[in-house]
Protein backbone atom coordinates (compact mmCIF):
# COMPACT_ATOMS: atom_id res chain seq x y z
CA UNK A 1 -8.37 -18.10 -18.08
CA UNK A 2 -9.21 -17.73 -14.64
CA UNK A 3 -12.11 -18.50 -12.37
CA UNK A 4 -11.44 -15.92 -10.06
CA UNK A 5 -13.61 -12.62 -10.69
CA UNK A 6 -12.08 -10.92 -7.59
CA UNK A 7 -8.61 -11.81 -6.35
CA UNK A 8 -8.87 -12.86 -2.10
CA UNK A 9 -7.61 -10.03 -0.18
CA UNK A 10 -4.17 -11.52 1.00
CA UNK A 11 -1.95 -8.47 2.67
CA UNK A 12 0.43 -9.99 5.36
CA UNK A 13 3.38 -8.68 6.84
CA UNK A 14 5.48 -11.98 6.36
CA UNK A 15 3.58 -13.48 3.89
CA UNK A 16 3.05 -17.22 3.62
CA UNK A 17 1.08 -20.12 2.08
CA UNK A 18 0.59 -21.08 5.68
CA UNK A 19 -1.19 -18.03 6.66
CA UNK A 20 -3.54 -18.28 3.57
CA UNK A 21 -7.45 -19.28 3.70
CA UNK A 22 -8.38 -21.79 1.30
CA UNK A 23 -9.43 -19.16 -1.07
CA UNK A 24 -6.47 -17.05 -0.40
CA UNK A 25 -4.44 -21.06 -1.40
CA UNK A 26 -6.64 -21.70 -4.35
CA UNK A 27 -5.36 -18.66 -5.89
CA UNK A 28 -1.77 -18.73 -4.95
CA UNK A 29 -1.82 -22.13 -6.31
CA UNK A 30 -3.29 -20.54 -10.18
CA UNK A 31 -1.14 -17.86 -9.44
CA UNK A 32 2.03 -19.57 -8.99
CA UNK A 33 1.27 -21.93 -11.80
CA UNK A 34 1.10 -18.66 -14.54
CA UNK A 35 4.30 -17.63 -12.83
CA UNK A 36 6.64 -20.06 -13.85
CA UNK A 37 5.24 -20.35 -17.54
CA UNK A 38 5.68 -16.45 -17.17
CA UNK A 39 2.34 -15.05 -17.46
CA UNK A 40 2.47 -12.30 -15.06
CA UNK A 41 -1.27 -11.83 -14.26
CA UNK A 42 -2.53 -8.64 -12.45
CA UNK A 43 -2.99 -9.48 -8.37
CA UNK A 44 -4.67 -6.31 -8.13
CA UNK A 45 -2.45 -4.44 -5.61
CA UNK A 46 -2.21 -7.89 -3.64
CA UNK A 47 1.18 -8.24 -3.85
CA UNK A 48 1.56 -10.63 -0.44
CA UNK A 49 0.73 -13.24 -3.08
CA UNK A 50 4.24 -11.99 -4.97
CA UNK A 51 6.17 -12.15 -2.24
CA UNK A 52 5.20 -15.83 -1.45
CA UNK A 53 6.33 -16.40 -4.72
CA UNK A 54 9.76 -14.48 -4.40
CA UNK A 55 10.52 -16.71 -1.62
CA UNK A 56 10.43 -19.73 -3.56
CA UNK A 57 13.09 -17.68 -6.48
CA UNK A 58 15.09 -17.02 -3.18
CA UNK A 59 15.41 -20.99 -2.41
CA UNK A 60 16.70 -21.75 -5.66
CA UNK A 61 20.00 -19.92 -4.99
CA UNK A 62 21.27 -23.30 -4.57
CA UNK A 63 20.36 -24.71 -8.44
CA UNK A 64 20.47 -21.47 -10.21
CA UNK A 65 23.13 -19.10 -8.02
CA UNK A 66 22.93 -15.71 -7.47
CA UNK A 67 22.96 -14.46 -11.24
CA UNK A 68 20.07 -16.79 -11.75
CA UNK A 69 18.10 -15.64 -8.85
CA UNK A 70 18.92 -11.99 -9.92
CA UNK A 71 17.80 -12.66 -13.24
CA UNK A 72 14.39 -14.04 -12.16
CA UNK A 73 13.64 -11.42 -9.40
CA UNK A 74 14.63 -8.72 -12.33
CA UNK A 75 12.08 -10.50 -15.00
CA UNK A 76 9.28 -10.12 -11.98
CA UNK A 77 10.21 -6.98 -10.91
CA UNK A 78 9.94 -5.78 -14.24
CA UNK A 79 6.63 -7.30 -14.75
CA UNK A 80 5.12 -6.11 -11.93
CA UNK A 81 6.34 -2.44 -12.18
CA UNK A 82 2.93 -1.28 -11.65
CA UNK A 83 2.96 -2.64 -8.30
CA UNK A 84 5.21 -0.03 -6.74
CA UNK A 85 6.32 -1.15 -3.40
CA UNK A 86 6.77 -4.69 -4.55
CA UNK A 87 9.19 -3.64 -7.96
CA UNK A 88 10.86 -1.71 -5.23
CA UNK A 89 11.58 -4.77 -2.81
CA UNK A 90 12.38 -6.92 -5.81
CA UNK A 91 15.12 -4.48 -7.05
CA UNK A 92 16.29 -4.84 -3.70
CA UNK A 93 16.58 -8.39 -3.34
CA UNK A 94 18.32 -8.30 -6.74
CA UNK A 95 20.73 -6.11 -6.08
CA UNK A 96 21.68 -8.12 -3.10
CA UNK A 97 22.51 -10.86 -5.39
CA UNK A 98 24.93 -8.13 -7.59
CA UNK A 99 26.70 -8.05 -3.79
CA UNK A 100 26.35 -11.27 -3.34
CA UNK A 101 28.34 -11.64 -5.98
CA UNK A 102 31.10 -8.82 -5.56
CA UNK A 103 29.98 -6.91 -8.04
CA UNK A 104 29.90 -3.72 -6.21
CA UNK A 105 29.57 -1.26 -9.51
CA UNK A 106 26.63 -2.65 -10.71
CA UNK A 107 24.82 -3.09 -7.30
CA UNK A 108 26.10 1.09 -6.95
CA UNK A 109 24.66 1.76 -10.23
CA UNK A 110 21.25 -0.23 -9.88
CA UNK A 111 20.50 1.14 -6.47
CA UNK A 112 21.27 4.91 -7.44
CA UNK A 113 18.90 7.30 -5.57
CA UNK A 114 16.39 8.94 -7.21
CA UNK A 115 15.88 11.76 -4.99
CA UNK A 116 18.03 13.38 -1.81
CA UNK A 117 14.19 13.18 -0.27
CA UNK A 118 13.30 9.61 1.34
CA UNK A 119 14.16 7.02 4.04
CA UNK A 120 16.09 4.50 2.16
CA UNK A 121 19.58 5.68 5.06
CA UNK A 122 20.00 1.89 5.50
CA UNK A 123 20.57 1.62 1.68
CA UNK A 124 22.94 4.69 1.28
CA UNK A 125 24.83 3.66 4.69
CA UNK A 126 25.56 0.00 2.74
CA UNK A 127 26.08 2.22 -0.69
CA UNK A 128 28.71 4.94 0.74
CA UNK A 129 30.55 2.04 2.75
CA UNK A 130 31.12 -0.01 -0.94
CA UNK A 131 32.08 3.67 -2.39
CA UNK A 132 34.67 3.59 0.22
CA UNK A 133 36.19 0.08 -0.08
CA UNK A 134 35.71 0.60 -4.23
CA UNK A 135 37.55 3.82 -3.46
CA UNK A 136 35.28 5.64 -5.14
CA UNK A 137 33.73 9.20 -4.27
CA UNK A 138 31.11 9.62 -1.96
CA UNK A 139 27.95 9.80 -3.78
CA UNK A 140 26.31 13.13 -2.35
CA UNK A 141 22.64 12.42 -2.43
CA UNK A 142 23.56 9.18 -0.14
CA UNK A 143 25.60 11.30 2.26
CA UNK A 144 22.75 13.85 2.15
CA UNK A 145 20.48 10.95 2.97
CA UNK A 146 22.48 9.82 5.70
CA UNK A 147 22.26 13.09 7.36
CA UNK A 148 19.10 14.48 6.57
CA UNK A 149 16.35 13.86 4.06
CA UNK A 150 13.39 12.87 6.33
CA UNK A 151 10.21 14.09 4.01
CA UNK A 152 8.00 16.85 6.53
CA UNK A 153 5.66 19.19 5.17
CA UNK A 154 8.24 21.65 3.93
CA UNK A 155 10.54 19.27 1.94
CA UNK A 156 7.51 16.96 0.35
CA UNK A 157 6.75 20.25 -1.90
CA UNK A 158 10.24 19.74 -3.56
């Protein structure tokens, strides 16, 4: 079990070991360690700690590949779904290793929009352009996105 009552506050834009206190590094260091045996302890909302971690699945493209990179930022993803912003990032990451690895139908079905509200345009720009080269139709909630969708007071109440 751990030592630490209260997790060090660790929220960093690019996140890093090298921008970490000693505190902050003491914990990334437990942290890290229950990682790869796959106990995915709660970091409290401190999910700059995850992403330090995701880095290091990243670097392994070259030993595992893409599909084992995907897997691993899935399994985390997954764990962490209670972390909202970071599940989010991680399905992102993963599905750039589904493009990675041409496989444009699964990256199209694992980054299908929830909602027509939102400002994921970068996402539905990428989406509609492997539509087109698939020569599939034009998803309408991306092209929707693409054109409008920006959340204001009026559209947040639907």
């Amino acid at each position: 079990m751990s030592s630490f009552s209260e997790i060090p506050k660790f929220h960093e834009y690019f996140s890093g070991e090298e921008k970490m206190s000693r505190e902050q590094n003491e914990f990334y260091k437990y942290l890290e360690k229950e990682l790869f045996r796959q106990n995915y302890i709660d970091v409290q909302g401190q999910i700059s700690y995850l992403v330090v971690f995701v880095y290091k699945i990243l670097a392994k493209k070259g030993e595992v590949g893409y599909e084992g990179v995907y897997d691993e930022l899935m399994n985390i993803a997954e764990a962490y779904h209670h972390e909202t912003i970071f599940f989010r990032l991680c399905k992102i990451w993963a599905a750039d290793c589904l493009l990675a690895n041409n496989e444009f139908e699964a990256f199209l079905e694992q980054t299908e929009p929830d909602t027509p509200i939102g400002r994921e345009k970068l996402i539905s720009n990428l989406r509609l352009n492997i539509q087109m080269i698939c020569g599939l139709p034009a998803n309408g909630i991306d092209l929707f996105k693409m054109v409008s969708g920006n959340v204001s007071k009026p559209t947040k109440k639907y």
